[in-house]
Protein backbone atom coordinates (compact mmCIF):
# COMPACT_ATOMS: atom_id res chain seq x y z
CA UNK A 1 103.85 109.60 75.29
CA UNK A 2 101.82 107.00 76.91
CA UNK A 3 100.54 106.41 79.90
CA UNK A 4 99.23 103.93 81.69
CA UNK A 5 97.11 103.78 85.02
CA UNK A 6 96.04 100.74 87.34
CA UNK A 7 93.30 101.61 89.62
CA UNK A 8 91.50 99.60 92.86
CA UNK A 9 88.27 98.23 90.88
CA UNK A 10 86.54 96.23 93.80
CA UNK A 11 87.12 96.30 97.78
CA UNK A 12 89.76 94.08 99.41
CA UNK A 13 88.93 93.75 102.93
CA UNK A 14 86.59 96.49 103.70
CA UNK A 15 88.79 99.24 104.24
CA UNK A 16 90.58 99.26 101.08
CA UNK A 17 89.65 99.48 97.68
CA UNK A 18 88.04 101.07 95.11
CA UNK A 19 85.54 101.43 91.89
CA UNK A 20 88.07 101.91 89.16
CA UNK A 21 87.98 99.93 85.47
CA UNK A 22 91.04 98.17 85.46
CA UNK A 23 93.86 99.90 83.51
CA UNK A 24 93.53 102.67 81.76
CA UNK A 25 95.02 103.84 79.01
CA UNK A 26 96.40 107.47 78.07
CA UNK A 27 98.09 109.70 75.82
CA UNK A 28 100.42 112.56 77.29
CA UNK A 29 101.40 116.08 75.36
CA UNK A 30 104.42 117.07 77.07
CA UNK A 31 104.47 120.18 75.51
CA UNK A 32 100.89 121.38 77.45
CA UNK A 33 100.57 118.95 80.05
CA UNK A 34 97.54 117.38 79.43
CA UNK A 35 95.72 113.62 79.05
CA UNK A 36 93.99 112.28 76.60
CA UNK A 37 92.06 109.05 77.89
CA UNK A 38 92.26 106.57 75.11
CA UNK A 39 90.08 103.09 76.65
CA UNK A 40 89.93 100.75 79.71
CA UNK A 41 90.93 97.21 80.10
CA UNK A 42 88.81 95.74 82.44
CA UNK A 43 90.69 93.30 85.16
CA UNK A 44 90.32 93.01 88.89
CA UNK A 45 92.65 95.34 90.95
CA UNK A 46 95.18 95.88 89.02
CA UNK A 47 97.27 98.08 91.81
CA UNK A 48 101.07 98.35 90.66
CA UNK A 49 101.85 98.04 86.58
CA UNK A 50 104.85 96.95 85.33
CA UNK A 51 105.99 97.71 81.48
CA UNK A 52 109.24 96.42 80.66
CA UNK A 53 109.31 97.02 76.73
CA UNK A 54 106.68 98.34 74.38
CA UNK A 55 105.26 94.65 74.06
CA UNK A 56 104.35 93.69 77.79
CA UNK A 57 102.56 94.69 80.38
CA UNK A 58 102.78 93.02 83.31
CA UNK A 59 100.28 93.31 86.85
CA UNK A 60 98.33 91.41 89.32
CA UNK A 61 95.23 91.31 91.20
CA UNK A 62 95.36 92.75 94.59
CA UNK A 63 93.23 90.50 96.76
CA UNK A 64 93.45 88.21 99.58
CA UNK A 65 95.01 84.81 99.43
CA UNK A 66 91.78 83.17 100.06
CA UNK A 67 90.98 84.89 96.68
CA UNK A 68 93.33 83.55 94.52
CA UNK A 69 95.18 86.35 93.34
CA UNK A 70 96.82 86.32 90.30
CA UNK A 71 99.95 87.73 88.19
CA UNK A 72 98.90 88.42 84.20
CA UNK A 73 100.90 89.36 81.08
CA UNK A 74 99.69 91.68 78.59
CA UNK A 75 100.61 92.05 74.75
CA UNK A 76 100.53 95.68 73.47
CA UNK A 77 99.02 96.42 70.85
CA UNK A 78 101.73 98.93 69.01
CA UNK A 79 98.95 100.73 67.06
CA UNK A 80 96.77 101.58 69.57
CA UNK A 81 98.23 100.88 72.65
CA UNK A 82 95.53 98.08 73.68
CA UNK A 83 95.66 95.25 76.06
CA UNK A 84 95.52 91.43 75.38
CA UNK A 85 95.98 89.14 77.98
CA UNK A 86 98.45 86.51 76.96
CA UNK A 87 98.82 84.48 80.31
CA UNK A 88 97.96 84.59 84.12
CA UNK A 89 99.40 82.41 86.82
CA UNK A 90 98.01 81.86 90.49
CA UNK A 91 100.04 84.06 93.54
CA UNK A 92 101.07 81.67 96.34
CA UNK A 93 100.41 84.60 98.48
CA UNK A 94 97.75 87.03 99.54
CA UNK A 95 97.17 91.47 98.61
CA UNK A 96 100.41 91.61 95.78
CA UNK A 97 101.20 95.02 95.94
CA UNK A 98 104.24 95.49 93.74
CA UNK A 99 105.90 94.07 90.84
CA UNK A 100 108.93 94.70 89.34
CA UNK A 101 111.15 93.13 86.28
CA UNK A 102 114.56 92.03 85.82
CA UNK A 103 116.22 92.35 82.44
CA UNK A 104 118.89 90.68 83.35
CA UNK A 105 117.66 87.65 84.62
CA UNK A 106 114.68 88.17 82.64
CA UNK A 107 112.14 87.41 85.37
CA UNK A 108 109.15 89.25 86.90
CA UNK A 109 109.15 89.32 90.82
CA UNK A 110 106.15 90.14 92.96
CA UNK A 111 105.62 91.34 96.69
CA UNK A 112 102.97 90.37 98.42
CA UNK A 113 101.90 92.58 101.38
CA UNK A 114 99.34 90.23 103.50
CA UNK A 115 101.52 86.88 103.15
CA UNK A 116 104.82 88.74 103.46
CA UNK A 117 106.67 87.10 100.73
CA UNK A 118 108.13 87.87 97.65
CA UNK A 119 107.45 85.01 94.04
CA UNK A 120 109.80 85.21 91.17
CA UNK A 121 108.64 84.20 88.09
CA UNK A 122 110.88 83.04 84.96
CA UNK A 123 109.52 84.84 81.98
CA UNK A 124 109.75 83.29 78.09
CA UNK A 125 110.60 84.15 75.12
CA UNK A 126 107.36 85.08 74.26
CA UNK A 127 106.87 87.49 77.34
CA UNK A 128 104.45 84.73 79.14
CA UNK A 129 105.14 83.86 82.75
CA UNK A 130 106.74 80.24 83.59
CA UNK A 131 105.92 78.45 87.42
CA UNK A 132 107.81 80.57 89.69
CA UNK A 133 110.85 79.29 90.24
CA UNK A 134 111.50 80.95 93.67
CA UNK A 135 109.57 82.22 96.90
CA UNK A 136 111.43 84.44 99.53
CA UNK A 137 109.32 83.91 102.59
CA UNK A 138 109.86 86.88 105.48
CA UNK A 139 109.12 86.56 109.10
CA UNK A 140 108.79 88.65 112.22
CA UNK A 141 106.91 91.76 113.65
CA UNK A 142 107.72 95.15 114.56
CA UNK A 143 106.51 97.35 117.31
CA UNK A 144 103.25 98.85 115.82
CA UNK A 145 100.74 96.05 117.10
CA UNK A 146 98.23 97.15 114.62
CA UNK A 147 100.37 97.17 111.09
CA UNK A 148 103.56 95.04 111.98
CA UNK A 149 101.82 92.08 113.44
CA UNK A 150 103.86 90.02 110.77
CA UNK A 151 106.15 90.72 107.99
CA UNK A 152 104.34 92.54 105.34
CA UNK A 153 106.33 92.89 101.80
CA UNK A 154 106.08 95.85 100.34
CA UNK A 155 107.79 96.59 97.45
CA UNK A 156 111.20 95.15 95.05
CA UNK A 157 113.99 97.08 94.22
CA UNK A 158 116.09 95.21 90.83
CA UNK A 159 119.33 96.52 90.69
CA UNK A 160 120.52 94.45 87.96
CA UNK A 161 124.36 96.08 87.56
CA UNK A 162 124.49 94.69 91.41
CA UNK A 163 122.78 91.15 90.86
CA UNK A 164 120.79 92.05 93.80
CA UNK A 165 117.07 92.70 94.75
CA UNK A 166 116.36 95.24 97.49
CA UNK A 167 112.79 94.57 99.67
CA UNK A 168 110.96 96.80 101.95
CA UNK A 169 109.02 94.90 104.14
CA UNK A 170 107.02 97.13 106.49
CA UNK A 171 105.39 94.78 109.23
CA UNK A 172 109.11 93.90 109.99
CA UNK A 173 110.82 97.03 109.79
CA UNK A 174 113.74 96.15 107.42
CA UNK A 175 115.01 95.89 104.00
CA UNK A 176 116.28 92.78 102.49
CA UNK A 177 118.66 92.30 100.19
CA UNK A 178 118.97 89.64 97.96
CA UNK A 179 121.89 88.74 95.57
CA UNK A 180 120.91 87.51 92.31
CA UNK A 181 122.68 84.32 90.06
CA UNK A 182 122.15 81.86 87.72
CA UNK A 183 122.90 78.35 88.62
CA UNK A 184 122.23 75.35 86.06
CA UNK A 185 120.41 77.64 83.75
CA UNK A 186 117.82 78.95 87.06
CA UNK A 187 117.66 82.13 88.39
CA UNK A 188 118.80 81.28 92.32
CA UNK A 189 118.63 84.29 95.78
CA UNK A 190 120.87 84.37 98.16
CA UNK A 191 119.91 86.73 101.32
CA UNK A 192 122.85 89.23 101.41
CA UNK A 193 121.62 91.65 104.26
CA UNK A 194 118.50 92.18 106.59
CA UNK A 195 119.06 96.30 107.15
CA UNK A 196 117.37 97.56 110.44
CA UNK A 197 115.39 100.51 110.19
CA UNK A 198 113.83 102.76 112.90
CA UNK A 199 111.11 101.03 114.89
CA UNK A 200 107.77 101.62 114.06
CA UNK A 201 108.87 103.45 110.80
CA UNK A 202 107.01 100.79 108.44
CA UNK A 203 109.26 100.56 105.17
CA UNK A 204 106.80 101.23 102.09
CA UNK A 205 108.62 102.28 98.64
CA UNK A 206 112.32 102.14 97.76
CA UNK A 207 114.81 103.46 94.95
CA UNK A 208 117.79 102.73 93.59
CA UNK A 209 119.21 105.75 92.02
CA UNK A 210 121.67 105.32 89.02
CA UNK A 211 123.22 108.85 89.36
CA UNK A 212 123.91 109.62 93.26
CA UNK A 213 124.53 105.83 93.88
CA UNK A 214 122.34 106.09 96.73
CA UNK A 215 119.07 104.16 98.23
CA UNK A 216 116.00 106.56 99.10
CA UNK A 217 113.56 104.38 101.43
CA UNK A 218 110.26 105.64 102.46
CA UNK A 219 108.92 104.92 105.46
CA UNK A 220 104.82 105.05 105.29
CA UNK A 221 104.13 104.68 108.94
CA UNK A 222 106.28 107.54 110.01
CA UNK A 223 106.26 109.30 106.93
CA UNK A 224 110.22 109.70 106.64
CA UNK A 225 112.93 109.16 104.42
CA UNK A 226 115.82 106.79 104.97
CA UNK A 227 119.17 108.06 102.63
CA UNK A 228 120.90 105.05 102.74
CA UNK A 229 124.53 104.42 101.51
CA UNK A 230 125.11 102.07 98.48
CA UNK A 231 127.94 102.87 96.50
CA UNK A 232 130.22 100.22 97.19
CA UNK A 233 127.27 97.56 96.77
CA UNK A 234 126.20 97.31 100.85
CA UNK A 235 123.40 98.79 102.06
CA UNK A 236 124.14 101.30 105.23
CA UNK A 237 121.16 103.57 105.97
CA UNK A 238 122.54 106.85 107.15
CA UNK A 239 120.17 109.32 108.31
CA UNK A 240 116.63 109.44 108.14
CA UNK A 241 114.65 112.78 107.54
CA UNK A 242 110.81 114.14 108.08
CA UNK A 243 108.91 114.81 105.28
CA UNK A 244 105.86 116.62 107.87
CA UNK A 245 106.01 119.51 108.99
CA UNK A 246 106.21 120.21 112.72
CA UNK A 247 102.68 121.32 113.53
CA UNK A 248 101.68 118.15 111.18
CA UNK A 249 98.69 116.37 113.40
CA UNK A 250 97.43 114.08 111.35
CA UNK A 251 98.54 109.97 111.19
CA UNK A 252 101.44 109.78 109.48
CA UNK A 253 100.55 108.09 105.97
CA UNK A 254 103.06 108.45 103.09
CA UNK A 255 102.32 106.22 100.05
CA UNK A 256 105.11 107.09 96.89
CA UNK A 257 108.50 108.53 96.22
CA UNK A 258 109.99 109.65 93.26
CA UNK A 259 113.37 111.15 92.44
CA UNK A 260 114.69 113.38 89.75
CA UNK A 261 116.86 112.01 87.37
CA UNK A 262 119.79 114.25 88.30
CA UNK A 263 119.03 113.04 92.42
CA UNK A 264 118.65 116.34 93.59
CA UNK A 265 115.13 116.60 94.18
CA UNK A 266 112.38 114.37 95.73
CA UNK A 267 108.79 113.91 95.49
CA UNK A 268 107.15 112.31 98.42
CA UNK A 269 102.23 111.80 98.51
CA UNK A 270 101.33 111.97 101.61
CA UNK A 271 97.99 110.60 101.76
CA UNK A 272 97.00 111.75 105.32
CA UNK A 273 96.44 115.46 104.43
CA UNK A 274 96.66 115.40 100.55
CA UNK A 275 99.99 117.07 100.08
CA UNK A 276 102.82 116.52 98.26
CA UNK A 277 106.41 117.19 100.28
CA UNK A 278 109.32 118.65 98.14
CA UNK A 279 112.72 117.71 99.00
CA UNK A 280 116.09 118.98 98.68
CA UNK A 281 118.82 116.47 98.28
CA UNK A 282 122.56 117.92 99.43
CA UNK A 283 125.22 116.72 97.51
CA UNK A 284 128.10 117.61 99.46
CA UNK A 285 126.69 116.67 102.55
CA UNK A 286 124.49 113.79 101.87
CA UNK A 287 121.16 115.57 103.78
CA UNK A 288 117.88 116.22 102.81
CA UNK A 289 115.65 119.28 103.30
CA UNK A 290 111.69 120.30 103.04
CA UNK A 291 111.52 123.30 100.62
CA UNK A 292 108.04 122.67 99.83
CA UNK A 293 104.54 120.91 100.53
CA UNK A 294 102.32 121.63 97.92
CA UNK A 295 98.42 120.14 97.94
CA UNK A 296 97.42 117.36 95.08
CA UNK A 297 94.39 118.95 94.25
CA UNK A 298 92.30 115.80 95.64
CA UNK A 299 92.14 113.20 98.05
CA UNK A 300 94.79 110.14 99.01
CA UNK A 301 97.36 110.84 96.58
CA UNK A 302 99.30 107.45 96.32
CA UNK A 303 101.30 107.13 92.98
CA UNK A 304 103.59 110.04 91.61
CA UNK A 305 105.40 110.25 88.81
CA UNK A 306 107.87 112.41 86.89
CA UNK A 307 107.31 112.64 83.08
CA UNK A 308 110.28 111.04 80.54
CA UNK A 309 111.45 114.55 80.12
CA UNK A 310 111.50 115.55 84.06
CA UNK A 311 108.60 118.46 83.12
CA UNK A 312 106.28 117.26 84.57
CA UNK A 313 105.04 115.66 87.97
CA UNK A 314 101.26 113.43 87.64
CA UNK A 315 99.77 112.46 91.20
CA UNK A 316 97.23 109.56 90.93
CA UNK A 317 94.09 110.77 93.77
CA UNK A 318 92.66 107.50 94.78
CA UNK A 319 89.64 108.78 96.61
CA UNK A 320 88.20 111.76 94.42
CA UNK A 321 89.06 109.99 90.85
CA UNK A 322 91.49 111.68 89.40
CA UNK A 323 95.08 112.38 88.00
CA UNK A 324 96.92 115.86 88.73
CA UNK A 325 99.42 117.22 86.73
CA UNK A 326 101.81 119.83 88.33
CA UNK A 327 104.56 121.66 86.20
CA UNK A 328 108.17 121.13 87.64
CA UNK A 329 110.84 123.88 87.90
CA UNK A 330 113.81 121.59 87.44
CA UNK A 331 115.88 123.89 88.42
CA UNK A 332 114.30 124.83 91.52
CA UNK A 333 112.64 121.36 92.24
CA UNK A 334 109.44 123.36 93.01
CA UNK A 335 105.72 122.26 91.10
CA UNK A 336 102.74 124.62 90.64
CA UNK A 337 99.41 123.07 89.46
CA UNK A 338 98.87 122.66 85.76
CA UNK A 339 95.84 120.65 84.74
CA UNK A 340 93.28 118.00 86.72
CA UNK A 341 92.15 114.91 84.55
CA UNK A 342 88.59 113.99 86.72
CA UNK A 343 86.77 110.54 86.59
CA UNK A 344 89.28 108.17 86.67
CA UNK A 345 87.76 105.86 89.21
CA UNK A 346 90.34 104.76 91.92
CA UNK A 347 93.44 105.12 90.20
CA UNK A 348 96.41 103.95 91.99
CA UNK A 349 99.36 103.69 90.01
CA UNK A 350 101.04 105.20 86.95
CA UNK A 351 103.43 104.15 84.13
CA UNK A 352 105.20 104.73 81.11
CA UNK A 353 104.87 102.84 78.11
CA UNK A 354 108.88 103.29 77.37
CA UNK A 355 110.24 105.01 74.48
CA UNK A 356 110.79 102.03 71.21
């Protein structure tokens, strides 16, 4: 298996940011656990990955507007897993934070958090990027003066068997959906729904899942999960559950969720006291429950993700360079530490090179 890993090479603003090399490249033994680090590819701030099919890779630079930030395409190599850039194309927005891919419309859509808007980009036959051919502009502000100030786009759900596109946007406390159509040969957006959630709850990270038919949102800036309804194709949230404990004193500051591929249980980083929270997920009574908080053996755990065969759980540790790996009980949903992969500067994000 291989692995990927985008990491914060240079600061953004000040506050955030990092030292990393770019992406990194990996290969996983599933049957142990462990990384092997195979090279860097050197490119400014790569912060989310996205890796359609065993050719592309696709990213962006995470910097301000005034910056220039830009979305790239990589080619594979298929021998030894290399990067090439094939193309890059200028954001019309500022700090793109996520990026995602539809297959079906074959196009590459990007969030940006400081602009609050959302680019879609065609893609061609040869996996480079076209002119986008849409921008989905949000507006509005929420109650915390200091984060939701203005919308703030955080991350794309593509739910392709629904046409639609689900966005958190956290400076204006909602999710927007988007259905999905081609019209004269161009991918075209309709806005479908603008979903409330609680105020001051800060929308972060948001999944789809294929088996329960439901929508897990995470909140960062209250550090809670929103189960949301979805089988009939609308989006109706309908309860939202703490993933702190109730002596928890810290600022709430939850970066990543993950779900098993059976739905029943969820991983959630919480990077304001390096934990990870374990979750429950109730079938028959569509609730969620805490069985577990386990610490990611470093500092400001953002990305987690499950392995292809749901054995194991990797935590990128921004601040102390380095990637955990935790065993997973799937029965139990539980994780106990396995192995810790150190100087990985500032990584940030994980993925899977997919399975040919």
């Amino acid at each position: 298996m291989i692995l990927y890993a985008g990491s914060f090479t240079e600061m953004i603003d000040g506050i955030l940011g990092g030292h990393g090399n770019g992406i990194s490249c990996f290969r996983f033994d599933p049957s142990n656990g462990t990384l092997q680090f195979l090279h860097h590819h050197l490119t400014i701030n790569p912060s989310y990955l996205c890796i359609p099919s065993t050719k592309y890779l696709y990213t962006h630079t995470e910097v301000l507007e005034v910056n220039k930030p830009r979305v790239q395409v990589f080619k594979i190599n298929e021998y030894d897993f290399s990067l090439l850039l094939l193309s890059e194309l200028e954001i019309p927005g500022g700090c793109p934070c996520h990026i995602n891919f539809s297959k079906k419309y074959n196009c590459i859509l990007v969030a940006c958090y400081e602009t609050g808007n959302i680019i879609i980009y065609p893609v061609g036959q040869d996996g480079k990027l076209l002119p986008p051919r849409s921008i989905l502009q949000h507006e509005g502000s929420s109650v915390n003066k200091l984060r939701q100030e203005r919308a703030h786009a955080h991350a794309v759900a593509v739910d392709d068997n629904m046409n639609k596109i689900l966005v958190t946007d956290l400076g204006i406390d909602k999710i927007m959906v988007y259905q999905m159509e081609i019209k004269n040969g161009k991918v075209e957006t309709k806005l479908k729904q603008a979903v409330p959630m609680l105020p001051g709850s800060g929308p972060r990270h948001i999944i789809v899942h294929a088996q329960t038919k439901l929508v897990y949102t995470l909140n960062e800036l209250s550090s809670t999960i929103t189960l949301m309804d979805y089988r009939d194709g609308d989006l109706k949230p309908l309860q939202t559950y703490q993933t702190l404990p109730d002596d928890f004193k810290e600022i709430p500051n939850a970066a990543a969720i993950r779900v098993s591929e059976d739905g029943k249980f969820i991983y959630v980083s919480e990077r304001a006291d390096d934990c990870i929270s374990i979750v429950k997920f109730d079938y028959d009574n569509d609730t969620v429950e805490i069985i577990g908080r386990i610490n990611t053996m470093g500092k400001t755990p953002r990305d987690v993700i499950l392995d292809p065969t749901g054995n194991w759980l990797l935590i990128a540790n921004q601040d102390s360079d380095s990637i955990a790996i935790f065993k997973v009980d799937k029965a139990k949903g539980m994780i106990i530490p396995a192995n810790l992969v150190e100087g990985i500067g500032s990584p940030v994000c994980l993925e899977w090179l997919p399975a040919k």
